[in-house]
Protein backbone atom coordinates (compact mmCIF):
# COMPACT_ATOMS: atom_id res chain seq x y z
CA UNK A 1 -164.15 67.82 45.73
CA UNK A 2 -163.96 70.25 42.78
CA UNK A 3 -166.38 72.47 42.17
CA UNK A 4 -166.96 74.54 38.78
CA UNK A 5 -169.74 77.55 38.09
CA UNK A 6 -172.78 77.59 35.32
CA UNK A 7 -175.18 80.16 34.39
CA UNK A 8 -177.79 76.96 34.35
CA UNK A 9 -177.87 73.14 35.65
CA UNK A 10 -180.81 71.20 34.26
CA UNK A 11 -181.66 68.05 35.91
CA UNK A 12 -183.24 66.04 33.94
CA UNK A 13 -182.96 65.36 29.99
CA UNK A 14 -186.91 64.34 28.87
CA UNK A 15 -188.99 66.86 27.23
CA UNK A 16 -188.81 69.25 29.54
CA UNK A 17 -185.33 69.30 30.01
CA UNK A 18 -184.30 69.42 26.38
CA UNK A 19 -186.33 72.56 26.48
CA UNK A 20 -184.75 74.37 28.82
CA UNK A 21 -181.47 73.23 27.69
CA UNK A 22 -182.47 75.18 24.44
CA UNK A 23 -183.77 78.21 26.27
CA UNK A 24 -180.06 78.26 27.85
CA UNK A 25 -178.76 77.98 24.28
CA UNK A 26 -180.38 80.30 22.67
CA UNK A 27 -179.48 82.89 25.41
CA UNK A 28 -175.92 82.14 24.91
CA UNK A 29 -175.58 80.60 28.87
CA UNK A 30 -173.54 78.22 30.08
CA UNK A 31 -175.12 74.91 31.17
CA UNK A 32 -175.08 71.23 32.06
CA UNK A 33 -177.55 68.71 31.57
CA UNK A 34 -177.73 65.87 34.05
CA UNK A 35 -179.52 62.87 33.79
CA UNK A 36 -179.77 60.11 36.10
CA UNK A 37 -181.73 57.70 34.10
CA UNK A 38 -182.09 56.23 30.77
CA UNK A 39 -181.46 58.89 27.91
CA UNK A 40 -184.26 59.82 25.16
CA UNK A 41 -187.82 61.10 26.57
CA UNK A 42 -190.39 59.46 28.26
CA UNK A 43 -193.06 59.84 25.21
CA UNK A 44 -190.10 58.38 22.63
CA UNK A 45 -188.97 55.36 25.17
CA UNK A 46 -191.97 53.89 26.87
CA UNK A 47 -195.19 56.71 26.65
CA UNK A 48 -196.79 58.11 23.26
CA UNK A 49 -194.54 56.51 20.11
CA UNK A 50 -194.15 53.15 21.41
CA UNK A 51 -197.95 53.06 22.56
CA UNK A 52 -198.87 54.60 19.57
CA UNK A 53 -197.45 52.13 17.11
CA UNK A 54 -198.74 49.48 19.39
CA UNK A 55 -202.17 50.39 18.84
CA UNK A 56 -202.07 51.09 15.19
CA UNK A 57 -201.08 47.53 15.00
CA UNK A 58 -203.78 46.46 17.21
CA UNK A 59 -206.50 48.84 15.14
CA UNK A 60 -205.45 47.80 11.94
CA UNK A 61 -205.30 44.06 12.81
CA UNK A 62 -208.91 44.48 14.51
CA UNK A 63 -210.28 46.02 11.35
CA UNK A 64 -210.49 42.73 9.38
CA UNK A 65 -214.02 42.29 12.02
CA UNK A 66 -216.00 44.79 9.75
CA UNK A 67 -214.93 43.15 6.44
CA UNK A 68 -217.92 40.68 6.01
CA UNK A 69 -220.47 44.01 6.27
CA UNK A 70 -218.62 45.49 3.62
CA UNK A 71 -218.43 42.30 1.40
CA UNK A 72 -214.58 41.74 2.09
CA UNK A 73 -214.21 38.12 1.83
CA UNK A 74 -211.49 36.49 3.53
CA UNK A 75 -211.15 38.31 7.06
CA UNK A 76 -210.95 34.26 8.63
CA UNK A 77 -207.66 33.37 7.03
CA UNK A 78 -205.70 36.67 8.40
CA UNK A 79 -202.74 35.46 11.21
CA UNK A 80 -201.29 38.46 13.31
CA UNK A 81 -197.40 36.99 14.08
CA UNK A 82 -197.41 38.45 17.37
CA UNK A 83 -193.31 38.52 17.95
CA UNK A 84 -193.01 40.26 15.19
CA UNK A 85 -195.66 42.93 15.39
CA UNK A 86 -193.77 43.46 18.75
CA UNK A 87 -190.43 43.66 17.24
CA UNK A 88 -192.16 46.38 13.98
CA UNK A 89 -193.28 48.41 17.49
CA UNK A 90 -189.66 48.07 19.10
CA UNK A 91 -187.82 49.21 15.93
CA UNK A 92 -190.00 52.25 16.16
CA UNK A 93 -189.42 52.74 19.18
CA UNK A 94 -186.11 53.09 18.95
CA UNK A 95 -186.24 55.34 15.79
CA UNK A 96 -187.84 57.60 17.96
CA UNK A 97 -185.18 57.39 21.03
CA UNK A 98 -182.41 57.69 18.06
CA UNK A 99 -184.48 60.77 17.19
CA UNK A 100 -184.33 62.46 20.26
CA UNK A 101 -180.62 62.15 21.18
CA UNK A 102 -179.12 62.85 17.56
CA UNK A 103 -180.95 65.89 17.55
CA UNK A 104 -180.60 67.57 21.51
CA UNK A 105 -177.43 65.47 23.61
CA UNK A 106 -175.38 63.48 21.07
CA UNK A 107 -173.23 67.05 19.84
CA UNK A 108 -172.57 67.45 23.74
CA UNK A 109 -169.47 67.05 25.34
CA UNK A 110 -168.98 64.41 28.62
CA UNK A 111 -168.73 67.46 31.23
CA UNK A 112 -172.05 69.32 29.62
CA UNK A 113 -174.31 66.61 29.53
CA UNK A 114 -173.44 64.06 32.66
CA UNK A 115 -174.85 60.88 32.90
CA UNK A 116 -175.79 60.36 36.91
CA UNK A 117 -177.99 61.45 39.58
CA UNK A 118 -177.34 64.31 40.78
CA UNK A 119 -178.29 65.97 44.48
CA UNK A 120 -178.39 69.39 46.04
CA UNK A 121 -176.61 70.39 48.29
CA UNK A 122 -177.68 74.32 48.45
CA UNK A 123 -180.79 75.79 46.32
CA UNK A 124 -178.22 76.71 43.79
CA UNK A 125 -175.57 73.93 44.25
CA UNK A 126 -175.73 70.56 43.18
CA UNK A 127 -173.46 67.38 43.49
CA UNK A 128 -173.09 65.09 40.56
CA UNK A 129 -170.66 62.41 38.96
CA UNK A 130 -168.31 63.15 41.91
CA UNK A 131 -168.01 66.95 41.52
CA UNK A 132 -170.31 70.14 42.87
CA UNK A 133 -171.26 72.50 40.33
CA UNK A 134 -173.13 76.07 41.54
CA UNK A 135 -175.45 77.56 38.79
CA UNK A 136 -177.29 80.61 39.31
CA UNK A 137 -180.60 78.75 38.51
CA UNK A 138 -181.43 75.76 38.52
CA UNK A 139 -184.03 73.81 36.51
CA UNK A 140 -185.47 70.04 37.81
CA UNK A 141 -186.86 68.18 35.42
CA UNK A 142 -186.45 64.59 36.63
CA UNK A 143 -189.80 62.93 35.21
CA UNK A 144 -191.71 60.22 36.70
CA UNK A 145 -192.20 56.50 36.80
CA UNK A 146 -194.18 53.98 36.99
CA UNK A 147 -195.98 52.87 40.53
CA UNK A 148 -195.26 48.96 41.49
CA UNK A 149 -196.98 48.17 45.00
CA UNK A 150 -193.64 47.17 47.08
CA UNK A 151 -195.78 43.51 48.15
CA UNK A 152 -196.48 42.68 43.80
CA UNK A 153 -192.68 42.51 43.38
CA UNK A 154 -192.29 39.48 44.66
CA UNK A 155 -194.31 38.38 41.67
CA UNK A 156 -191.02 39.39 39.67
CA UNK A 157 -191.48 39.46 35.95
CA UNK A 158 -195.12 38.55 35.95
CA UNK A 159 -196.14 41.64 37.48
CA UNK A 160 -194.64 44.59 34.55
CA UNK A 161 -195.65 48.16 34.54
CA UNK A 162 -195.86 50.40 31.35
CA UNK A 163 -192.22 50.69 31.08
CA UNK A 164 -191.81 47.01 30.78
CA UNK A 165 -194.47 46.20 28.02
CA UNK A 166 -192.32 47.63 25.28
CA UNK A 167 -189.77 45.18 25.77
CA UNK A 168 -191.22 41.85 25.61
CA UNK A 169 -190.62 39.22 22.89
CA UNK A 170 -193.96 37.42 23.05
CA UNK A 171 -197.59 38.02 24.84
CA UNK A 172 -199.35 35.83 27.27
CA UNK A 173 -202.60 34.04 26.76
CA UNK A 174 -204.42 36.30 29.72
CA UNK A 175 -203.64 39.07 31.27
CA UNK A 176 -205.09 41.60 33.71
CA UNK A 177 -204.52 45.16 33.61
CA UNK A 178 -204.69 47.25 36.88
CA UNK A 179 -205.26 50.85 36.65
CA UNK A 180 -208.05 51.85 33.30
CA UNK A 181 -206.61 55.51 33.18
CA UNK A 182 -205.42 56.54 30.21
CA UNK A 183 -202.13 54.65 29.33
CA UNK A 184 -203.79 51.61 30.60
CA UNK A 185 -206.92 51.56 28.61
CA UNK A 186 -205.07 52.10 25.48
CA UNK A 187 -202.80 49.29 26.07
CA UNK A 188 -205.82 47.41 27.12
CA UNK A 189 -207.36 47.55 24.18
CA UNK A 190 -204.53 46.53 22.32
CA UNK A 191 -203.49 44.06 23.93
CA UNK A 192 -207.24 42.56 23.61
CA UNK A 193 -207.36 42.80 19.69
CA UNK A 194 -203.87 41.83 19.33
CA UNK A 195 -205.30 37.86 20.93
CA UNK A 196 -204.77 38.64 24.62
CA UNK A 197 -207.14 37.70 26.88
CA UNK A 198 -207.52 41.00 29.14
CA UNK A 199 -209.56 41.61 32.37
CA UNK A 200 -209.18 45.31 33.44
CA UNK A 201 -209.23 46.63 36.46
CA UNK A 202 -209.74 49.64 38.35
CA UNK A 203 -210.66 50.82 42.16
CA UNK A 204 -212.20 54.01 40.33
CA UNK A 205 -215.86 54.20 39.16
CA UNK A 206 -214.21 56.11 35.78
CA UNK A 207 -211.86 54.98 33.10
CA UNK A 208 -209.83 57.31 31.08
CA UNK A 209 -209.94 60.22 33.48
CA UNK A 210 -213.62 60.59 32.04
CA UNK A 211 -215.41 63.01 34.48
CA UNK A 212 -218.41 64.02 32.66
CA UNK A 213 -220.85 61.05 33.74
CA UNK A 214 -222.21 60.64 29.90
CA UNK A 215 -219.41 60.06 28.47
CA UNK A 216 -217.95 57.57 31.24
CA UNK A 217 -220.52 55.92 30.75
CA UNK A 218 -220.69 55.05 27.07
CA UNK A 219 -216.47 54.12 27.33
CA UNK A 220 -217.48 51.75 29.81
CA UNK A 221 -220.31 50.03 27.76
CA UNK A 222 -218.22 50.78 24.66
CA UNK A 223 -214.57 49.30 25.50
CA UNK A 224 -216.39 46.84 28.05
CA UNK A 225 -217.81 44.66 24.59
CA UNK A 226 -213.96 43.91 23.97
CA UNK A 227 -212.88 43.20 27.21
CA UNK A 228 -214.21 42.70 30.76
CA UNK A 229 -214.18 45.78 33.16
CA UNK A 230 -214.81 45.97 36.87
CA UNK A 231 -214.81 48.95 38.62
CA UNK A 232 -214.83 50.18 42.59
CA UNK A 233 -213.03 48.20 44.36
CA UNK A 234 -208.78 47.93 44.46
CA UNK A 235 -207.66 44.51 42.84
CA UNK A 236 -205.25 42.15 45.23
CA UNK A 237 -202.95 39.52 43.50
CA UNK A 238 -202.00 36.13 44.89
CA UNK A 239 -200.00 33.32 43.65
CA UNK A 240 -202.42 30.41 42.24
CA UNK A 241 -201.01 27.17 40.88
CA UNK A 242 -198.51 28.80 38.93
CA UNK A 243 -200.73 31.96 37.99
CA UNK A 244 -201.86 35.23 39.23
CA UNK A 245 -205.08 35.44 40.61
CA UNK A 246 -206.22 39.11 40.79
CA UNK A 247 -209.40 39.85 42.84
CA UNK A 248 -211.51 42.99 43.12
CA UNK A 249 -214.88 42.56 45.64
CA UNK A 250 -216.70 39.87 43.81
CA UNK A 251 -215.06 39.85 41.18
CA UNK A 252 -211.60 37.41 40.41
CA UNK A 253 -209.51 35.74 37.24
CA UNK A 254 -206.20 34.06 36.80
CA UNK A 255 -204.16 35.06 34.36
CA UNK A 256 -200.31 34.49 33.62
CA UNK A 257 -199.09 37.55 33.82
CA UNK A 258 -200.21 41.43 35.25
CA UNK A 259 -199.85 44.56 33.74
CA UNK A 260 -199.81 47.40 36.82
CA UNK A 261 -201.06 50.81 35.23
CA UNK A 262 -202.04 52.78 38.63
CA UNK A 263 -200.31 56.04 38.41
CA UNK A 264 -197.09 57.40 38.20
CA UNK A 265 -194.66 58.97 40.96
CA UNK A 266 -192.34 61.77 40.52
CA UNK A 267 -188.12 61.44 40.69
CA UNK A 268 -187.24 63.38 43.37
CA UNK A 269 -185.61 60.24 46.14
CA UNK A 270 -182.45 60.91 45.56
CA UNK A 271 -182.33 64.89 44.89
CA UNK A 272 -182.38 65.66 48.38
CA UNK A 273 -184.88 68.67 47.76
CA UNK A 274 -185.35 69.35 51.37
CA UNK A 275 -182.28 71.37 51.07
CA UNK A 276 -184.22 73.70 49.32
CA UNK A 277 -185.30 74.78 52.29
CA UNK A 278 -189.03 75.50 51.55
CA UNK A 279 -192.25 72.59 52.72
CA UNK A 280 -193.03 69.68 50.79
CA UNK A 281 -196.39 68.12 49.65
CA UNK A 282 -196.92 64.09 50.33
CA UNK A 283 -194.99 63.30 47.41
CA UNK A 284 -191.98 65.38 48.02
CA UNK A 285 -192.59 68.43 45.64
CA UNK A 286 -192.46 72.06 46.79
CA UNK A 287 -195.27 74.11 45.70
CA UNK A 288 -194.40 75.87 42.89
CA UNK A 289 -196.63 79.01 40.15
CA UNK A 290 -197.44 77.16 37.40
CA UNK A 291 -197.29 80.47 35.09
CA UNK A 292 -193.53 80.92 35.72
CA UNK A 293 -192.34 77.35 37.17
CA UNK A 294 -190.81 78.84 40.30
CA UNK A 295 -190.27 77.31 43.76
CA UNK A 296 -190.94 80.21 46.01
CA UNK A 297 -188.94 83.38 45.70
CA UNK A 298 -185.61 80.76 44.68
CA UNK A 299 -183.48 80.62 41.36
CA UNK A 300 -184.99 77.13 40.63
CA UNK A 301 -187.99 75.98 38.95
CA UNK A 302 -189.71 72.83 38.06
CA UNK A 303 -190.67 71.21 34.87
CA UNK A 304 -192.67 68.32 33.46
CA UNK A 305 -193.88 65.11 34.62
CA UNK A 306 -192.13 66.26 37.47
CA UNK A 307 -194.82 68.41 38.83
CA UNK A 308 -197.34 65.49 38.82
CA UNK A 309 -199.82 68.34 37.07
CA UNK A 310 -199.80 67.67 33.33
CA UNK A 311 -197.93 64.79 32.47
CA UNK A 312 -198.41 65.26 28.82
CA UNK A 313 -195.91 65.68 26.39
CA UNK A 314 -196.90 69.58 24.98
CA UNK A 315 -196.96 70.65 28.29
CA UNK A 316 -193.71 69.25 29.43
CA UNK A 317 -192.44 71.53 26.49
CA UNK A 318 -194.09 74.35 27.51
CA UNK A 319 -192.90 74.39 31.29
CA UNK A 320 -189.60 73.60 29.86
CA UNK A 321 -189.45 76.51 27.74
CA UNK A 322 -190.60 78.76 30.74
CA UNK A 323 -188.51 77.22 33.38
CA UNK A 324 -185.56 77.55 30.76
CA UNK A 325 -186.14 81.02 30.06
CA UNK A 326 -186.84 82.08 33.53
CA UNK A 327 -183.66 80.55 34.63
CA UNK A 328 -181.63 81.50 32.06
CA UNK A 329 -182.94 85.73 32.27
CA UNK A 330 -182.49 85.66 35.95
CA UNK A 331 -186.77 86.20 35.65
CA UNK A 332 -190.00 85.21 37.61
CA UNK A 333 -191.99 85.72 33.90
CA UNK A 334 -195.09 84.53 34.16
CA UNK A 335 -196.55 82.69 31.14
CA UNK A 336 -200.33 82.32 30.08
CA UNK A 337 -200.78 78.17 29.94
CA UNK A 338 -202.78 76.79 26.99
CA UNK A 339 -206.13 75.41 27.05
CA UNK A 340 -205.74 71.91 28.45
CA UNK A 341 -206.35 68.86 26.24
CA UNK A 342 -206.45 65.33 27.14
CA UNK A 343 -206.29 62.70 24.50
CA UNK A 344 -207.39 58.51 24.65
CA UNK A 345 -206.24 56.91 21.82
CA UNK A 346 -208.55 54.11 22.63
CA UNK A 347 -211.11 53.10 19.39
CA UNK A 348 -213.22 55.26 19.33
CA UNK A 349 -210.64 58.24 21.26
CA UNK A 350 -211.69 59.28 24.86
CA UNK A 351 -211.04 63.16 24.98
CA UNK A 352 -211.19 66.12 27.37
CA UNK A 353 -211.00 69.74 26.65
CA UNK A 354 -210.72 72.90 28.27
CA UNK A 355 -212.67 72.85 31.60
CA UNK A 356 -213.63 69.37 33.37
CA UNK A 357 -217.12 68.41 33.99
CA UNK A 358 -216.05 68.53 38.07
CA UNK A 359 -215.17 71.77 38.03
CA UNK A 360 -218.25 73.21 36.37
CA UNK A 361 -221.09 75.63 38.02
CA UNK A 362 -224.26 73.94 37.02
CA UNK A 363 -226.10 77.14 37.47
CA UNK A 364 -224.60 78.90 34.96
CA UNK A 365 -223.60 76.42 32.39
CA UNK A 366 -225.09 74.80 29.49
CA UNK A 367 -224.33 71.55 28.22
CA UNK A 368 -225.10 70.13 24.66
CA UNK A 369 -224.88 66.62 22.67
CA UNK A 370 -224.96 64.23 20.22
CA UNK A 371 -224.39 60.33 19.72
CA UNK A 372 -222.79 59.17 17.28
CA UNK A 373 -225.07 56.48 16.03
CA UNK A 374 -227.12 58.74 13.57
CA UNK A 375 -223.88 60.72 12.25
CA UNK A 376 -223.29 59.79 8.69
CA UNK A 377 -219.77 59.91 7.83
CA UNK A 378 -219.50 57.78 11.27
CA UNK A 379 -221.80 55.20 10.16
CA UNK A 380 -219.94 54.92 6.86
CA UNK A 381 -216.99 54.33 8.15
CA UNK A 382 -218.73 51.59 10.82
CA UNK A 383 -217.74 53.46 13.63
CA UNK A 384 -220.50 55.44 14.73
CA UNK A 385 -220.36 54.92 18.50
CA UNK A 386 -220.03 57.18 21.15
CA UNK A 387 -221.09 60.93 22.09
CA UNK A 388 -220.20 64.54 22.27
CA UNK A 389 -220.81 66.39 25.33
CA UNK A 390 -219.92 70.58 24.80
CA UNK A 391 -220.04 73.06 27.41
CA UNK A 392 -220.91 76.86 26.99
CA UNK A 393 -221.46 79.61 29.65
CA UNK A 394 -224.92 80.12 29.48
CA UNK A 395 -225.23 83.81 29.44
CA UNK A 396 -222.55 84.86 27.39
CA UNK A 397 -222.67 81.43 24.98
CA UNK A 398 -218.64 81.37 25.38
CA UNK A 399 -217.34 77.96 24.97
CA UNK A 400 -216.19 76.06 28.26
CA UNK A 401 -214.81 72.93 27.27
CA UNK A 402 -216.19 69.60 26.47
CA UNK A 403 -215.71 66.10 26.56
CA UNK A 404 -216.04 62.73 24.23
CA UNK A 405 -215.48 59.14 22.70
CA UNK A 406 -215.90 59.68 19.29
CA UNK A 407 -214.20 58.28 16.35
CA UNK A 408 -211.31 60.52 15.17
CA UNK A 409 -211.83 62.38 18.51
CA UNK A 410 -208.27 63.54 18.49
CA UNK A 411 -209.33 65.94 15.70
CA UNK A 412 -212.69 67.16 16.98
CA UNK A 413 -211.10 67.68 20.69
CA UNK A 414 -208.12 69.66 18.96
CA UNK A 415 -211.01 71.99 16.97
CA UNK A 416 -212.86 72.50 20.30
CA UNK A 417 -209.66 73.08 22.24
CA UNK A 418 -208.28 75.55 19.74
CA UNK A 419 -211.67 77.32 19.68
CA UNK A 420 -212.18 77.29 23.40
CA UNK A 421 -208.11 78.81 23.56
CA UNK A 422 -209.37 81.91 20.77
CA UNK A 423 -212.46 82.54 23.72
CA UNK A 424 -215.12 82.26 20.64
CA UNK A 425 -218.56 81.67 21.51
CA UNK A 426 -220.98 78.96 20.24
CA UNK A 427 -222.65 81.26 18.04
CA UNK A 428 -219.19 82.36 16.38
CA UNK A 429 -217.49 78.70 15.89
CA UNK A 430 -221.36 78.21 14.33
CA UNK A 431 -220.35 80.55 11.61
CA UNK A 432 -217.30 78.74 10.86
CA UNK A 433 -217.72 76.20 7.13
CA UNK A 434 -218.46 72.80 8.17
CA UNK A 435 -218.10 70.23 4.97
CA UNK A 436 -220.57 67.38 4.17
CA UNK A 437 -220.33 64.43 4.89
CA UNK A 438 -217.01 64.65 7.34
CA UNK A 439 -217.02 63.62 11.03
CA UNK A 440 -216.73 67.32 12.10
CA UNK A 441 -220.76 67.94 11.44
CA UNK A 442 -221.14 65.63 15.07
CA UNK A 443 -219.05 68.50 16.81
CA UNK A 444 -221.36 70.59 14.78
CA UNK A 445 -224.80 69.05 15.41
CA UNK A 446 -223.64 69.39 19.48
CA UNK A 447 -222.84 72.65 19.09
CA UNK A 448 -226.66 73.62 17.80
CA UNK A 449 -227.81 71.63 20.49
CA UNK A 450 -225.54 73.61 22.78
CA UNK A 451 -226.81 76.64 21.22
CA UNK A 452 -230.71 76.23 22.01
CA UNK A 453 -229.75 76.10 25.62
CA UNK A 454 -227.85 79.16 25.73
CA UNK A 455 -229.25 83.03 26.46
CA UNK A 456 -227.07 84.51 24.21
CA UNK A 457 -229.52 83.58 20.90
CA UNK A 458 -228.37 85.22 17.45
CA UNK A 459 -230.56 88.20 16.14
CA UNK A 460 -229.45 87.12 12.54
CA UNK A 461 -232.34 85.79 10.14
CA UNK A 462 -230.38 82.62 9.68
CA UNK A 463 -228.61 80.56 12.81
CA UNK A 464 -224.40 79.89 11.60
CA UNK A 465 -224.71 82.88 8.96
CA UNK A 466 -223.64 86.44 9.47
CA UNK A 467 -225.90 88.55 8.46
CA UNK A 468 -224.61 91.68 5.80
CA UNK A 469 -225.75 94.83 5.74
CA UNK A 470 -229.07 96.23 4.51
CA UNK A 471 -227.68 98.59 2.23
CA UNK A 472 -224.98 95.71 0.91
């Protein structure tokens, strides 16, 4: 078997894996890119876009309920052509793919970026597409997939996980959808307003990853008005005159088909990582610093969905770029991470910032809110449902984190997250202009409340103004 050298081999061509491949690049290394799987990321094939455009469908299709309140006649006589909306989602979603490839793999030659799995042999020498290459790092960035319960695949296309959804032609009538995290929820949802019948499920007393008990608790009674949610015990399927019955405790429906949203696993079968020579957890992943991406004191260093840690597109980037840099500089560079930020697209969106509620001392931390019912530009728009839960260190008044369902949460959580990442304090992101009316004033109004509860109390005369000088 022949056997050539690179500076870097990258396994793996998602997000993470296109960014190391440009860290390589840009410090003029030789590489290869391998990838064993379908080509284009996991957010452009079957996670973020696709989703994405699914729900806008959904949303927009689901606004015609609020027309008779604002004296919209009509709303009755509007038809949603369901094969259709799914083809508008698949054209996307292939826009986005076509994105991804015309811009990172499609300008690479057949022996730089090879299409198969690929396996190690040695911590620095892999065997791929019938030839060993030795690199003097290495970079695996092999993703995840979907989990399917070995016994609910002999329910063959009736059972589908979230990489199925995205192709089908048509919905069923009913469905039930195992697994209310965040992926599953949102499709859910959609699903629901797009004139499925869905029953959701989940062995979990949270959906959405919620942790702060609040909030968890006004997504269930929010999302639970579209669709029926039961929570705490693990669902079971069985065949049922020519349906799926799916049964959790007391709880049971037939429906025609299933939609399996309980997790991911990582891609790491047929890598053979035990050659690496170093332990591996349950799920067949050495323990690795999450600052620089390396596996113990080796030349190789993990990226992305891979790592089971956060399988979100940004910070797929992010480890890519660090893995890829540390690779290609022969370095151990450790990297400060970003604030972590969780986003639900659900309606209203189910968001997490900074530090989780779990994780918090309730000695020494403060905790503010507001509901959304009394916030005006919410109730204009005839969304005002939800709450906003902020968290401050009580003594010093430094923002924490937070966590909410709130209508255009996505843009509150990303003003909280980028405060929380600056270290401000309540009392400083006070001073910062809030307009009137906009939906920022209910991060605003929790903030204040956050404020009263904290020691560190401004001396100015007026609470969100700096105070100037006497002699000014």
């Amino acid at each position: 078997m022949s056997e050539r050298t690179v500076d870097v081999a990258i396994i793996g061509s998602g997000t993470a894996g296109l960014n190391a491949m440009a860290q390589a690049r840009r410090a003029g290394k030789s590489f290869v890119l391998v990838n064993g799987g379908e080509p284009g990321t996991t957010c452009a094939r079957v996670g973020c876009m696709p989703s994405k455009a699914m729900i806008q469908v959904a949303e927009d299709y689901h606004r015609r309920t609020h027309f008779d309140k604002f004296g919209i006649d009509g709303q009755t006589a509007l038809t949603l052509d369901v094969p259709e909306a799914l083809e508008h989602v698949q054209d996307l979603r292939d826009t986005f793919v076509d994105r991804v490839l015309s811009s990172s793999t499609d300008d690479l030659p057949e022996d730089v970026f090879i299409q198969d799995h690929a396996r190690f042999l040695e911590p620095t020498l892999i065997e791929v597409a019938g030839e060993r290459i030795r690199a003097g790092a290495v970079v695996i960035a092999t993703g995840s997939r979907p989990v399917l319960p070995e016994a609910w695949k002999a329910f063959g296309e009736r059972v589908i996980t979230t990489d199925d959804i995205f192709e089908l032609t048509d919905l069923p009538a009913s469905m039930a959808v195992i697994g209310l995290g965040t992926i599953g929820l949102e499709l859910g949802q959609s699903l629901s307003r797009l004139g499925v019948t869905i029953t959701g499920f989940d062995q979990l007393e949270q959906i959405a990853g919620a942790q702060d008990p609040e909030v968890n608790q006004a997504a269930i009674a929010i999302i639970g008005k579209e669709f029926p949610i039961h929570l705490g015990q693990a669902a079971e399927i069985a065949e049922e005159n020519g349906g799926l019955r799916v049964s959790a405790g007391e709880h049971s429906v037939v429906v025609d088909r299933v939609l399996c949203s309980i997790g991911r696993r990582p891609n790491v079968e047929t890598l053979d990582l035990e050659k690496l020579g170093v332990p591996l957890d349950a799920h067949g992943i050495p323990s690795f610093d999450p600052n620089s991406m390396q596996i113990a004191d080796l030349p190789v260093f993990l990226a992305g969905d891979v790592t089971g840690e956060r399988a979100v597109l940004h910070e797929a980037g992010d480890e890519g770029k660090i893995a890829g840099y540390n690779a290609a500089h022969g370095k151990a560079q450790g990297f400060r991470r970003k604030t972590p930020l969780l986003i639900n697209f659900c309606d209203p969106n189910i968001c997490a910032v900074g530090q989780r509620w779990n994780t918090l001392d309730p000695q020494t931390t403060a905790v503010g809110q507001i509901k959304l019912a009394p916030v005006g530009r919410a109730l204009i728009m005839g969304k005002n449902r939800g709450i906003i839960r902020v968290y401050a260190d009580k003594a010093s008044g430094k923002l924490l984190g937070g966590e909410m369902i709130s209508p255009r949460g996505e843009h509150l959580a990303h003003l909280l997250c980028w405060c929380i990442q600056q270290g401000l304090t309540v009392e400083q992101v006070l001073r910062m202009p809030f307009y009137h009316p906009v939906i920022e004033e209910a991060l605003q109004a929790a903030l204040n409340d956050l404020h009263g509860k904290i020691d560190a109390q401004d001396t100015g005369a007026l609470r969100g103004l700096e105070q100037l000088p006497e002699s000014h």
